[in-house]
C-alpha atoms as a PDB file:
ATOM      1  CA  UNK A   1     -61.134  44.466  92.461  1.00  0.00           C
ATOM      2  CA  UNK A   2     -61.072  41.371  94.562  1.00  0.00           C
ATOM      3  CA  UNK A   3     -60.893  38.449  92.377  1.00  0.00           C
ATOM      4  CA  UNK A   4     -61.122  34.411  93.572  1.00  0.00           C
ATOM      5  CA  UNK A   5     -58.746  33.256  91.420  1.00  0.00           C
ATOM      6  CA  UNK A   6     -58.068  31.641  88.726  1.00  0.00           C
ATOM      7  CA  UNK A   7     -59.840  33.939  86.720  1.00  0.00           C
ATOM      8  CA  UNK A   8     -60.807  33.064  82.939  1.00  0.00           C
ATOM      9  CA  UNK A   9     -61.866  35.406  80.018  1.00  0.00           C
ATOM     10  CA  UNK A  10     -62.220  35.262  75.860  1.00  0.00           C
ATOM     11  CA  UNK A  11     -59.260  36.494  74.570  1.00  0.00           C
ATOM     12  CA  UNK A  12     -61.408  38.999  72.863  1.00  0.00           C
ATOM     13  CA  UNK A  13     -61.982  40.598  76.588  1.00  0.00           C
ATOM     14  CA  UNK A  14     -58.382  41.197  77.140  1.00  0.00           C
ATOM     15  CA  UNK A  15     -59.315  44.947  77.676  1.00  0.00           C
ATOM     16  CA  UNK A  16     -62.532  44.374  79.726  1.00  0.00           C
ATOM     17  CA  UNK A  17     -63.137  45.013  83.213  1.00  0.00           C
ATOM     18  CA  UNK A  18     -64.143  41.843  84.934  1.00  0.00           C
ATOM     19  CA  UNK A  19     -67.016  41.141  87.336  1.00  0.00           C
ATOM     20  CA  UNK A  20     -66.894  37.819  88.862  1.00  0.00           C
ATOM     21  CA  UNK A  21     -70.962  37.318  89.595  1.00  0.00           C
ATOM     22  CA  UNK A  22     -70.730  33.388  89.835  1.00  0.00           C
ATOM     23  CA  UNK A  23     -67.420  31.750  90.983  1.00  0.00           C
ATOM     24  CA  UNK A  24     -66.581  28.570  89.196  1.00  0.00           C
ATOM     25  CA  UNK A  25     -69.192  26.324  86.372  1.00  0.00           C
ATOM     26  CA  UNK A  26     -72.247  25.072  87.824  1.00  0.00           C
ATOM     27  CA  UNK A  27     -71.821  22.283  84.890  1.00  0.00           C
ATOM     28  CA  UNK A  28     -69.427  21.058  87.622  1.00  0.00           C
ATOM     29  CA  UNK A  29     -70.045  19.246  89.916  1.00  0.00           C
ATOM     30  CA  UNK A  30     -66.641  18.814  92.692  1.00  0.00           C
ATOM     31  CA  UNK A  31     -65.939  17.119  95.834  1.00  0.00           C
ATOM     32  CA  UNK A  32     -63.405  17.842  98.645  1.00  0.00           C
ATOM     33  CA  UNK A  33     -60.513  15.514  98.685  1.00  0.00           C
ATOM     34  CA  UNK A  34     -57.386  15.956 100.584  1.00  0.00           C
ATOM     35  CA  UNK A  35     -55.570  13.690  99.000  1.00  0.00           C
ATOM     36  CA  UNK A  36     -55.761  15.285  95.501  1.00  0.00           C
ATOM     37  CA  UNK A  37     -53.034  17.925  94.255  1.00  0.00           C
ATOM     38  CA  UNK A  38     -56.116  20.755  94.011  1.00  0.00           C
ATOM     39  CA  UNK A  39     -58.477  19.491  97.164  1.00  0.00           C
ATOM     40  CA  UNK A  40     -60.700  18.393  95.423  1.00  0.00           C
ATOM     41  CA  UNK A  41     -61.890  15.412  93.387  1.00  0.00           C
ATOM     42  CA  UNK A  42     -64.479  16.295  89.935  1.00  0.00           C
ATOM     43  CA  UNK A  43     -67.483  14.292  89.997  1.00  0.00           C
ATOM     44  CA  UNK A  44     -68.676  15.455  86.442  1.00  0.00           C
ATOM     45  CA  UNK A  45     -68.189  18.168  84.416  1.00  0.00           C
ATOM     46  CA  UNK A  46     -67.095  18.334  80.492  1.00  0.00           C
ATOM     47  CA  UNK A  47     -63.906  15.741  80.092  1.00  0.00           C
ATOM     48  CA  UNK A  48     -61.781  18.161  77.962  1.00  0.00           C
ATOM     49  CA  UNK A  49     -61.855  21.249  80.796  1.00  0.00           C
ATOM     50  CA  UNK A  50     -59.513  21.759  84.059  1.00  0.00           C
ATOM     51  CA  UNK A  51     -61.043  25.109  84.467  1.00  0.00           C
ATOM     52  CA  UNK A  52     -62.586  25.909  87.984  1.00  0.00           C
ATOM     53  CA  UNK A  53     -61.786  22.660  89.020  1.00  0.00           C
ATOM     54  CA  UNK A  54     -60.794  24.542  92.657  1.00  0.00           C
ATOM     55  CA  UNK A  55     -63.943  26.381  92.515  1.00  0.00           C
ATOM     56  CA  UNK A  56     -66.703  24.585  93.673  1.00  0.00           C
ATOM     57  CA  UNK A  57     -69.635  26.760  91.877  1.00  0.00           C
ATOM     58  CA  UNK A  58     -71.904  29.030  93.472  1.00  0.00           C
ATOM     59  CA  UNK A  59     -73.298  32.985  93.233  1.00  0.00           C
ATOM     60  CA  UNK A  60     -71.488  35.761  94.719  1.00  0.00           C
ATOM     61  CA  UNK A  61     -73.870  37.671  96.635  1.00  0.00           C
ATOM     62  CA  UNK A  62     -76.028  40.249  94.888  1.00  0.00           C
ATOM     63  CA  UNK A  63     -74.834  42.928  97.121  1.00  0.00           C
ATOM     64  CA  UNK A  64     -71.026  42.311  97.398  1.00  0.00           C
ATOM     65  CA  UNK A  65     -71.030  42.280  93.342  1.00  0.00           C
ATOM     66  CA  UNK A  66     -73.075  45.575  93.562  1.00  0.00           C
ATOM     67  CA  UNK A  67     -70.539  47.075  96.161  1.00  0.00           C
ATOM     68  CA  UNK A  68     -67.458  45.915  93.807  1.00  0.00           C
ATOM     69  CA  UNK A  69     -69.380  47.912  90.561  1.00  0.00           C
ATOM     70  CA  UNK A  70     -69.819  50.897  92.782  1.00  0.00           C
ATOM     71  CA  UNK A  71     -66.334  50.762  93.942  1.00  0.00           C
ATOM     72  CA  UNK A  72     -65.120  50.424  90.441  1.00  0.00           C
ATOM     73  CA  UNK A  73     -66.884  53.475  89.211  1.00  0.00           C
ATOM     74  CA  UNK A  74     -65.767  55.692  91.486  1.00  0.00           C
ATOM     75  CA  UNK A  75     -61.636  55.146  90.515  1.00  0.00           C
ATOM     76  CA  UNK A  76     -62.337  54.396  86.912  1.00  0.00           C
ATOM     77  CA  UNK A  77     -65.869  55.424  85.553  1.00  0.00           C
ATOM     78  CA  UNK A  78     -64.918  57.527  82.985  1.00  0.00           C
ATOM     79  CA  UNK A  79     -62.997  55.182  81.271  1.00  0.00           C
ATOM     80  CA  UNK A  80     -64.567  51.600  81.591  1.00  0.00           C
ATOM     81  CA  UNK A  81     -66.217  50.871  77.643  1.00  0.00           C
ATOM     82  CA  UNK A  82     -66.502  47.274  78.238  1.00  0.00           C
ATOM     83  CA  UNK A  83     -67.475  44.406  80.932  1.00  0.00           C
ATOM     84  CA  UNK A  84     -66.729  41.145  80.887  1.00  0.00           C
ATOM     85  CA  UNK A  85     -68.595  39.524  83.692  1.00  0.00           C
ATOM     86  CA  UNK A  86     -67.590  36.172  84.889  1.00  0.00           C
ATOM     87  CA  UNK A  87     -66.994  33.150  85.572  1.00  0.00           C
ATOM     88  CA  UNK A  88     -67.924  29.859  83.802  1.00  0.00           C
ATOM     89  CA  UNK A  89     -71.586  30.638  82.944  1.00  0.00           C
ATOM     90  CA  UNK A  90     -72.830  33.637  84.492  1.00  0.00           C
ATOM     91  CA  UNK A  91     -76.061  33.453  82.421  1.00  0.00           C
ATOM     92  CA  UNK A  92     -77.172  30.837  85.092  1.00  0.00           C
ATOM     93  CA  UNK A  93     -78.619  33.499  87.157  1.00  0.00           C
ATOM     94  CA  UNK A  94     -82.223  34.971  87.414  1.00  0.00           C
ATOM     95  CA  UNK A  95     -82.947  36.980  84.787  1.00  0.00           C
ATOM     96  CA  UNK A  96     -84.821  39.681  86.979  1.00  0.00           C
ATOM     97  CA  UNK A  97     -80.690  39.278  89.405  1.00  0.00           C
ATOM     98  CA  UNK A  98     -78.826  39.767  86.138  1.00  0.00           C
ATOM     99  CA  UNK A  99     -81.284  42.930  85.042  1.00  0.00           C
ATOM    100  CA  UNK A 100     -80.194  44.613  88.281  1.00  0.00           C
ATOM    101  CA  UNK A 101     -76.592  44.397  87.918  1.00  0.00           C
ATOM    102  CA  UNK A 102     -76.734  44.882  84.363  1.00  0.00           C
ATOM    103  CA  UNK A 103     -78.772  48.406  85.151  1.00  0.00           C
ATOM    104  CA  UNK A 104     -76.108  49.045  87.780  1.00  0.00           C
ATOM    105  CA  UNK A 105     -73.101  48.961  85.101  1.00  0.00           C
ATOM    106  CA  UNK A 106     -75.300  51.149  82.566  1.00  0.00           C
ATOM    107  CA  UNK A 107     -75.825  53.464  85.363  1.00  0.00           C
ATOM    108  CA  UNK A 108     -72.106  53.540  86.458  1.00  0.00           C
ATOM    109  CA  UNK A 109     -70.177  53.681  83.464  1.00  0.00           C
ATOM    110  CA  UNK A 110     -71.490  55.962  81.272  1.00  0.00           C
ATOM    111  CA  UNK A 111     -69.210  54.860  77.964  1.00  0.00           C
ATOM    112  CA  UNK A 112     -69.727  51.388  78.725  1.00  0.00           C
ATOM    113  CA  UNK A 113     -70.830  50.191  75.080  1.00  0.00           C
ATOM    114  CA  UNK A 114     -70.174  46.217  75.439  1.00  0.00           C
ATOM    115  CA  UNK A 115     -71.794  43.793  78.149  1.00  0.00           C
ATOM    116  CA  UNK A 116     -70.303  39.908  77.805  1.00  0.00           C
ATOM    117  CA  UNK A 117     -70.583  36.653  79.234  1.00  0.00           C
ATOM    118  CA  UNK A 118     -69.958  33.192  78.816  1.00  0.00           C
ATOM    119  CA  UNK A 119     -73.553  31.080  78.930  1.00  0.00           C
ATOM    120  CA  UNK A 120     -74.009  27.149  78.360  1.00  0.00           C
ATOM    121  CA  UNK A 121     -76.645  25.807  76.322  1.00  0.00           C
ATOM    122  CA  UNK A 122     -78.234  24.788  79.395  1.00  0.00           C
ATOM    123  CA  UNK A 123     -78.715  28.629  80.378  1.00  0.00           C
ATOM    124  CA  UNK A 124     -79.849  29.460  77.517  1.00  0.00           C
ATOM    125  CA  UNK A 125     -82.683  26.469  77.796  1.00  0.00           C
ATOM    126  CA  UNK A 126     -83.314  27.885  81.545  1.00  0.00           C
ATOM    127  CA  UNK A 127     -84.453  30.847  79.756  1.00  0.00           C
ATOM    128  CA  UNK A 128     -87.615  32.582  77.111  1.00  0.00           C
ATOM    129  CA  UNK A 129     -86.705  34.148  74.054  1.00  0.00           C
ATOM    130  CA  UNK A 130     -88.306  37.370  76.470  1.00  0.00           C
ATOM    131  CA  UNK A 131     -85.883  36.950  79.096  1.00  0.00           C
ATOM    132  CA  UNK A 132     -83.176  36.915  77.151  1.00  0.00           C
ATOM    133  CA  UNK A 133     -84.209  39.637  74.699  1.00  0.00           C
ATOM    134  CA  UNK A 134     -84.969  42.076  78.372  1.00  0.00           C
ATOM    135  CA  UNK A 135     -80.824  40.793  79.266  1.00  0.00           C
ATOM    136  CA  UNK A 136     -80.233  42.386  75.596  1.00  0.00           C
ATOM    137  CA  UNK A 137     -82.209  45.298  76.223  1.00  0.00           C
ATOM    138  CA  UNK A 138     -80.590  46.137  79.447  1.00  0.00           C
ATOM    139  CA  UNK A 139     -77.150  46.432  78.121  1.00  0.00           C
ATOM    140  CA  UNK A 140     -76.141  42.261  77.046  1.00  0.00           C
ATOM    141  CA  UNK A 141     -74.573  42.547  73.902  1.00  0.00           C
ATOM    142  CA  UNK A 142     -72.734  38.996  72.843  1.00  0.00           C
ATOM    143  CA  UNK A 143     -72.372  35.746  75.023  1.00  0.00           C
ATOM    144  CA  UNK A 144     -69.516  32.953  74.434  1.00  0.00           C
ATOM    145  CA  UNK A 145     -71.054  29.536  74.038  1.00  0.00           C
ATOM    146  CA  UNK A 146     -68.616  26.331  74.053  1.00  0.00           C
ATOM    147  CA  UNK A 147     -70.425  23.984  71.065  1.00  0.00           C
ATOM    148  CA  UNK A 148     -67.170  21.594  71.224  1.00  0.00           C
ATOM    149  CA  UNK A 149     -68.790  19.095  68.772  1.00  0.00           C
ATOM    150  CA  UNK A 150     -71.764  18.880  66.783  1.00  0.00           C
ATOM    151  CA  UNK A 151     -71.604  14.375  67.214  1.00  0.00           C
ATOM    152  CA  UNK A 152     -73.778  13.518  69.975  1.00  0.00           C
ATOM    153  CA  UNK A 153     -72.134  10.774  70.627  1.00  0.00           C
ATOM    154  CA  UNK A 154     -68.989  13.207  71.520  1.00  0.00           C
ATOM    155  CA  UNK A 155     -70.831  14.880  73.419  1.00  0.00           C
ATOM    156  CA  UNK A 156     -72.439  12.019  75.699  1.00  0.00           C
ATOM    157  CA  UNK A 157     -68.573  10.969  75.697  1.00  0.00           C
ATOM    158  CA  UNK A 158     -67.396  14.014  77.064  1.00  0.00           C
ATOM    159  CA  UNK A 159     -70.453  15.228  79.301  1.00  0.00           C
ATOM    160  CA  UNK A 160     -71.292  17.927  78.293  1.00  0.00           C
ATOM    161  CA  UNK A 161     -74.596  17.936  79.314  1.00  0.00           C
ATOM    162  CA  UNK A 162     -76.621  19.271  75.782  1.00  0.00           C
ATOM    163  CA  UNK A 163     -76.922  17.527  72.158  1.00  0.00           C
ATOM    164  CA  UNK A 164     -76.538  18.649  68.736  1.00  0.00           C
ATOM    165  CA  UNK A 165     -80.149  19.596  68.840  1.00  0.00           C
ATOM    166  CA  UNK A 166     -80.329  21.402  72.312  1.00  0.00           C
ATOM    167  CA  UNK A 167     -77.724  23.167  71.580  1.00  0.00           C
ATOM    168  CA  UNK A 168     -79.276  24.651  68.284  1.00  0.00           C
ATOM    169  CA  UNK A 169     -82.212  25.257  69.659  1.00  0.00           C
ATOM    170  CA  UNK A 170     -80.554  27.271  72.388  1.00  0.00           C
ATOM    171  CA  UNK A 171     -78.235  29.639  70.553  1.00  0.00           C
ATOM    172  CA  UNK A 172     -81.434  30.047  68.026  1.00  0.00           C
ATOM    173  CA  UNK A 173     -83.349  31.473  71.716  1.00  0.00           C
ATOM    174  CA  UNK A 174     -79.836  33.531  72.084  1.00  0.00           C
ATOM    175  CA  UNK A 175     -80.633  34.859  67.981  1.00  0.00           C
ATOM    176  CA  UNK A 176     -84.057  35.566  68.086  1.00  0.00           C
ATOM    177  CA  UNK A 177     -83.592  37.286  70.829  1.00  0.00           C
ATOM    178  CA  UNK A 178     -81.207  39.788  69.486  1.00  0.00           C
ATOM    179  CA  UNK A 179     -78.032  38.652  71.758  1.00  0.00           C
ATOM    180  CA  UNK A 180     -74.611  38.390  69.294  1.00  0.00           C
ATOM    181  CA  UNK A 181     -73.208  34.883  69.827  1.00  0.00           C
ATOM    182  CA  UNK A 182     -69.424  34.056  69.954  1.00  0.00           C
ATOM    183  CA  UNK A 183     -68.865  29.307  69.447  1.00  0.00           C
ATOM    184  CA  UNK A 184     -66.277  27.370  69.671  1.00  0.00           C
ATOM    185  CA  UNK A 185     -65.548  24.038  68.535  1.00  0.00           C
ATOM    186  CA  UNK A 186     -62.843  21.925  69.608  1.00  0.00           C
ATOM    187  CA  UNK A 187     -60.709  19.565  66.963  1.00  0.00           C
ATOM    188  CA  UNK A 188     -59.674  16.257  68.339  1.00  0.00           C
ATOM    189  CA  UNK A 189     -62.655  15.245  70.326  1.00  0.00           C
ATOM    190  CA  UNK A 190     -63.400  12.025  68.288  1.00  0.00           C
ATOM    191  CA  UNK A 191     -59.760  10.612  68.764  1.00  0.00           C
ATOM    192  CA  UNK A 192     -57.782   9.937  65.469  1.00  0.00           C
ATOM    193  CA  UNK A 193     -59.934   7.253  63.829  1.00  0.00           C
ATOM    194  CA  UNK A 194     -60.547   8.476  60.812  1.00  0.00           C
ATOM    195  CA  UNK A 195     -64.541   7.830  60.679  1.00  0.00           C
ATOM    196  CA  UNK A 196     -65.139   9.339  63.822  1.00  0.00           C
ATOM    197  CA  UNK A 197     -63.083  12.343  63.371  1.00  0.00           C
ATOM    198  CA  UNK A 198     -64.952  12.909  60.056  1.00  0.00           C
ATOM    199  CA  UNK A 199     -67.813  12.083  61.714  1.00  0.00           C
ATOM    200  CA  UNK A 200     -67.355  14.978  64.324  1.00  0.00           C
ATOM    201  CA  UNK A 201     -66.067  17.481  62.080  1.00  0.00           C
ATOM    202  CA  UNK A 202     -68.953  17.677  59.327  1.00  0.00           C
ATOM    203  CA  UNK A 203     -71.340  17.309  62.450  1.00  0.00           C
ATOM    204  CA  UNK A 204     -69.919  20.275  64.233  1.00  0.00           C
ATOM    205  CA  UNK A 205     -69.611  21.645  60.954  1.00  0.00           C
ATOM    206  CA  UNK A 206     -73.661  21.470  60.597  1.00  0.00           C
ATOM    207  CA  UNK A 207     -74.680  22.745  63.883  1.00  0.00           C
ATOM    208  CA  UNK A 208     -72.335  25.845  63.107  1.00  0.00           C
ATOM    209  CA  UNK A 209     -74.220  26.031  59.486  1.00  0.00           C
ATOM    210  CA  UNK A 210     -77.676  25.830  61.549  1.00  0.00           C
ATOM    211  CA  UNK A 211     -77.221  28.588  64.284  1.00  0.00           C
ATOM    212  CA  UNK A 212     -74.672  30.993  62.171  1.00  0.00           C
ATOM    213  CA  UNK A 213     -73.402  32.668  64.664  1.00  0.00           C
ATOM    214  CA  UNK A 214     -71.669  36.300  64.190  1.00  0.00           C
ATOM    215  CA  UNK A 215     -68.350  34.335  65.428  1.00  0.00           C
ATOM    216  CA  UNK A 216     -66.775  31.105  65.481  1.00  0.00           C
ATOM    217  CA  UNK A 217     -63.547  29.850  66.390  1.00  0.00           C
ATOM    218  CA  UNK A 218     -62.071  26.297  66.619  1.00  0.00           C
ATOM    219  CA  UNK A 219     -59.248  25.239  69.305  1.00  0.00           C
ATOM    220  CA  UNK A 220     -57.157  21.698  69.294  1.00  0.00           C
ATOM    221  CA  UNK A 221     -57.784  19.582  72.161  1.00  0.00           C
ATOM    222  CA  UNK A 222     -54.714  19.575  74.611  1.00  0.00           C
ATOM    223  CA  UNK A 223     -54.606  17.448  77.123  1.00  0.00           C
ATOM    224  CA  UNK A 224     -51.009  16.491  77.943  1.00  0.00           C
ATOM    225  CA  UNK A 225     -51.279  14.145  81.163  1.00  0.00           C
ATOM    226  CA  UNK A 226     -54.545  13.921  81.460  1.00  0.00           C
ATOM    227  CA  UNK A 227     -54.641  11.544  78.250  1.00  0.00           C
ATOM    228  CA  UNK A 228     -55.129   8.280  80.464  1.00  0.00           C
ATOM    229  CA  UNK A 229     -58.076   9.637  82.244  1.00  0.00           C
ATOM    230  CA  UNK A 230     -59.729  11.036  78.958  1.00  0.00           C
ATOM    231  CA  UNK A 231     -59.417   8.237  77.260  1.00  0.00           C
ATOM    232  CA  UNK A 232     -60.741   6.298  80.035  1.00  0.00           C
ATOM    233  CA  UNK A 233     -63.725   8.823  80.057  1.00  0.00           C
ATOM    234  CA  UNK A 234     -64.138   8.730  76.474  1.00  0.00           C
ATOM    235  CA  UNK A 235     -64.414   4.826  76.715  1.00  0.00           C
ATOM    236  CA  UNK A 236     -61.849   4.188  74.141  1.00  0.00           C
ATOM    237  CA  UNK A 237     -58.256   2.819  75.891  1.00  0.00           C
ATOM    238  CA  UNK A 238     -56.697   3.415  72.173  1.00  0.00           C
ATOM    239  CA  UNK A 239     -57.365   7.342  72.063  1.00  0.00           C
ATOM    240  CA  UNK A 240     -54.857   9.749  71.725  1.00  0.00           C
ATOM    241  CA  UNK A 241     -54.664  13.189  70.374  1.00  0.00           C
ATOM    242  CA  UNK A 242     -54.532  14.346  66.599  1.00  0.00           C
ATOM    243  CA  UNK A 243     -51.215  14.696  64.682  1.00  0.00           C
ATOM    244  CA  UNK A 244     -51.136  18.124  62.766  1.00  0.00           C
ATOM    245  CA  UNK A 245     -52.422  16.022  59.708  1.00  0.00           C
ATOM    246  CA  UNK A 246     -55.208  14.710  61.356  1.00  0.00           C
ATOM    247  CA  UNK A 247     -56.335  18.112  62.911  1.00  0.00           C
ATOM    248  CA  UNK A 248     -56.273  19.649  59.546  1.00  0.00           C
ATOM    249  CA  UNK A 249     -58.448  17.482  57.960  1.00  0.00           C
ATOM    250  CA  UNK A 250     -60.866  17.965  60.496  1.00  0.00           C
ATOM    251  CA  UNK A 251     -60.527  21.714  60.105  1.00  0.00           C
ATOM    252  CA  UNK A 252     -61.198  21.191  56.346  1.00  0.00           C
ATOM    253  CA  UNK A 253     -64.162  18.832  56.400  1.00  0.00           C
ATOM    254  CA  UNK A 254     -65.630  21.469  58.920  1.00  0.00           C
ATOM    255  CA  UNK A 255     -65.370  24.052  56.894  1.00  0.00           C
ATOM    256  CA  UNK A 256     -66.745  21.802  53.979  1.00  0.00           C
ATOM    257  CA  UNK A 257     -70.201  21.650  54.955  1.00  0.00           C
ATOM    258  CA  UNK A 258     -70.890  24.996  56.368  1.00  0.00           C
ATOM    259  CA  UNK A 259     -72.823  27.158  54.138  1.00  0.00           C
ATOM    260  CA  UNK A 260     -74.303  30.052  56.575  1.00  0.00           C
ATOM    261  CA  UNK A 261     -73.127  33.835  54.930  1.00  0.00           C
ATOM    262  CA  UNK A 262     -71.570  36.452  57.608  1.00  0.00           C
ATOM    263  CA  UNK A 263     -69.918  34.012  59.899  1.00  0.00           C
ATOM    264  CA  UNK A 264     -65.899  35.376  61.000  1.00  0.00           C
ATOM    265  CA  UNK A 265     -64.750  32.671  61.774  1.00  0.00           C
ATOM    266  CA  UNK A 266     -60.800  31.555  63.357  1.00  0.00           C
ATOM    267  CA  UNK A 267     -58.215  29.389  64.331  1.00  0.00           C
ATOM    268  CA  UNK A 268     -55.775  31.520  65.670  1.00  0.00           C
ATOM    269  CA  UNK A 269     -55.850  29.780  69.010  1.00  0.00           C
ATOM    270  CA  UNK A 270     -52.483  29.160  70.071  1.00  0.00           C
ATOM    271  CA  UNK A 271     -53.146  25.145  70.287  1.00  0.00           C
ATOM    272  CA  UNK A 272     -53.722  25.384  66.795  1.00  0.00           C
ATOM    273  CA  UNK A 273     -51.078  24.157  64.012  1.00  0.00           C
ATOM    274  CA  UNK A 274     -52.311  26.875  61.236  1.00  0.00           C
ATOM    275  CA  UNK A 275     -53.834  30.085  62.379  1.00  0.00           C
ATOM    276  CA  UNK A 276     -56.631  30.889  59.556  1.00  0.00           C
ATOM    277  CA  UNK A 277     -59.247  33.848  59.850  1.00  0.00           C
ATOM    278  CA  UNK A 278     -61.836  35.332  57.524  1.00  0.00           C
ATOM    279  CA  UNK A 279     -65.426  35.396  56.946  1.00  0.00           C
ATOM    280  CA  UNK A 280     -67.685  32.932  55.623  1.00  0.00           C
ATOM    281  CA  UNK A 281     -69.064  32.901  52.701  1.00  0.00           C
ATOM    282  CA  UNK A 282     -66.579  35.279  51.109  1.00  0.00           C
ATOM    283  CA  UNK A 283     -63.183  33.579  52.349  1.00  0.00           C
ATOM    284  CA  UNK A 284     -64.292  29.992  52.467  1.00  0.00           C
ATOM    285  CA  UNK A 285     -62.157  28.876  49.438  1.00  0.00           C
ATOM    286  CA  UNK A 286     -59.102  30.883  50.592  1.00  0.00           C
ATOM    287  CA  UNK A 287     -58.911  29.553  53.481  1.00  0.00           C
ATOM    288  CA  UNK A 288     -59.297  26.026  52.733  1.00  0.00           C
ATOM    289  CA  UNK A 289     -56.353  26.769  49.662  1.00  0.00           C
ATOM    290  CA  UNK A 290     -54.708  27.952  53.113  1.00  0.00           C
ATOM    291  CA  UNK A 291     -55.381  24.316  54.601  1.00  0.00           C
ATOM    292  CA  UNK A 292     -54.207  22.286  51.607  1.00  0.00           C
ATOM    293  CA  UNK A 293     -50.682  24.555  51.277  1.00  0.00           C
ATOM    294  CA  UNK A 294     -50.279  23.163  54.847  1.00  0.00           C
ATOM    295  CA  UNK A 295     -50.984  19.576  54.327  1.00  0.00           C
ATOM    296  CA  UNK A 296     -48.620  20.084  51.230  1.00  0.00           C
ATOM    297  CA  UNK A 297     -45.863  22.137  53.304  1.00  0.00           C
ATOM    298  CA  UNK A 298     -45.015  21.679  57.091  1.00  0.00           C
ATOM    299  CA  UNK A 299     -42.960  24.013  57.632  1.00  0.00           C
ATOM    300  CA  UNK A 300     -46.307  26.158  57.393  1.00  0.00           C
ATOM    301  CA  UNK A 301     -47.683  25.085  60.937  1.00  0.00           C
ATOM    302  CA  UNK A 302     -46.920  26.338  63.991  1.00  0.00           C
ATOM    303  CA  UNK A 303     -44.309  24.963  65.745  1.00  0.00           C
ATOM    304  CA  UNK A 304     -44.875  22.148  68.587  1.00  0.00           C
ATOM    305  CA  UNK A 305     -42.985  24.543  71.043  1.00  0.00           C
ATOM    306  CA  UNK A 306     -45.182  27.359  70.428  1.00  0.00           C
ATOM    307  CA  UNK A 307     -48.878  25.749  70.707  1.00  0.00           C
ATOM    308  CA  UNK A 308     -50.323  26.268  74.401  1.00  0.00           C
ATOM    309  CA  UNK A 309     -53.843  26.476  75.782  1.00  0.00           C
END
């Protein structure tokens, strides 16, 4: 396999043979420049994210990514059950391109039982409930979509290109069309004023309660020394990130408001403070008992040395 590097997956797809179909995000938008410590200078793109940022975006060709499944068959075939195919939002491409490598892979790997991708919720827009129901037909079994916040005013802070609304209305195209659906959310958005961060929470909360996706998982904002230029972004000189306090509560009033049955939902993220998992309805209680203990009992959280992205 000939990968452009850096290379990003879901955890989840840590055993998943990777096909990179689109290199980079096409929600980025990059320019060259010399003088910056990657080459190049981001235009726009979500505030929060340094992925890609040396990859301006575009589609591999059709036939090279063909070639590389070929190739990939003919040393390990027997054995490939699952496909991860990358990078930022490989959902992006024609629906009649991504039938024809998704038949390829079916046709290749004969125990292949798992087809995933990330999308955005502007691919899923791009597309009919039909397309996407063919992709899940073909072989698509579960995308990863990045919700971040359910506050549209987050979201206009951090570009992210889709409100609350769009966003619902996409992963409901993603549902009805048969397609599992993997969110996260990320704590910490708002900054730590206490209105806003409720304000963010309960709202991300609700758009997690409207689509109910099979997963959900939330991650802490981490942005070390990029702070300044968030904050600058964000429009608010004062923000900084959350104290493990702060991200709790948000964590809590989240959980709060969402009433959707059959959701698994996590935080075992490694930028998280408390690593929680179970299923909603069933383990909502529990796990906000498992929040409270925390907020009673530091020594509970993960330690500062031990949180990464």
């Amino acid at each position: 396999m000939r990968y452009v590097e850096p290379v990003y997956r879901p955890p989840s797809e840590a055993w998943s043979l990777i096909f990179q179909v689109t290199l980079g995000c096409s929600h980025l938008k990059t320019r060259r420049d010399p003088s910056s410590p990657t080459g190049y200078r981001v235009q726009s793109g979500c505030a929060f994210c340094v992925a890609y940022q040396t990859k301006p975006f575009r589609a591999r060709p059709e036939a090279e990514v063909l070639a590389e499944i070929d190739a990939a068959a003919a040393a390990l075939g027997g054995r490939v059950e699952r496909v991860f195919l990358a990078d930022g939002d490989a959902l992006v491409l024609s629906t009649n391109r991504l039938l024809r490598i998704l038949e390829r892979l079916c046709a290749r790997f004969p125990r292949l039982q798992r087809v995933t991708c990330y999308a955005s919720p502007q691919n899923l827009l791009g597309k009919t409930v039909d397309e996407l129901r063919r992709l899940r037909e073909a072989g698509l079994t579960m995308i990863y979509v990045g919700i971040e916040s359910g506050d549209d005013e987050v979201l206009r802070r951090i570009d992210k290109g889709a409100t609350a609304a769009q966003m619902i209305e996409a992963c409901g195209r993603a549902k009805a069309a048969g397609l599992a659906q993997s969110l996260t959310v990320i704590l910490g958005l708002a900054g730590p004023d206490p209105e806003r961060s409720r304000r963010h929470a309960e709202a991300t909360g609700r758009v997690l309660d409207a689509i109910a996706p099979e997963y959900a998982a939330a991650l802490t904002l981490m942005l070390e020394e990029r702070v300044p230029s968030f904050a600058e972004q964000a429009g608010d000189p004062a923000w900084r990130e959350l104290t493990p306090v702060e991200a709790l509560r948000e964590i809590h009033w989240l959980l709060s408001v969402i009433r959707a049955d059959g959701i698994e939902f996590r935080s075992n993220h490694a930028s998280n403070w408390l690593a929680l998992k179970g299923r909603l309805q069933g383990d909502r209680e529990r796990l906000l008992r498992q929040i409270d203990a925390a907020l009673r009992d530091p020594r509970l959280l993960r330690p500062e040395f031990l949180r990464a992205l």
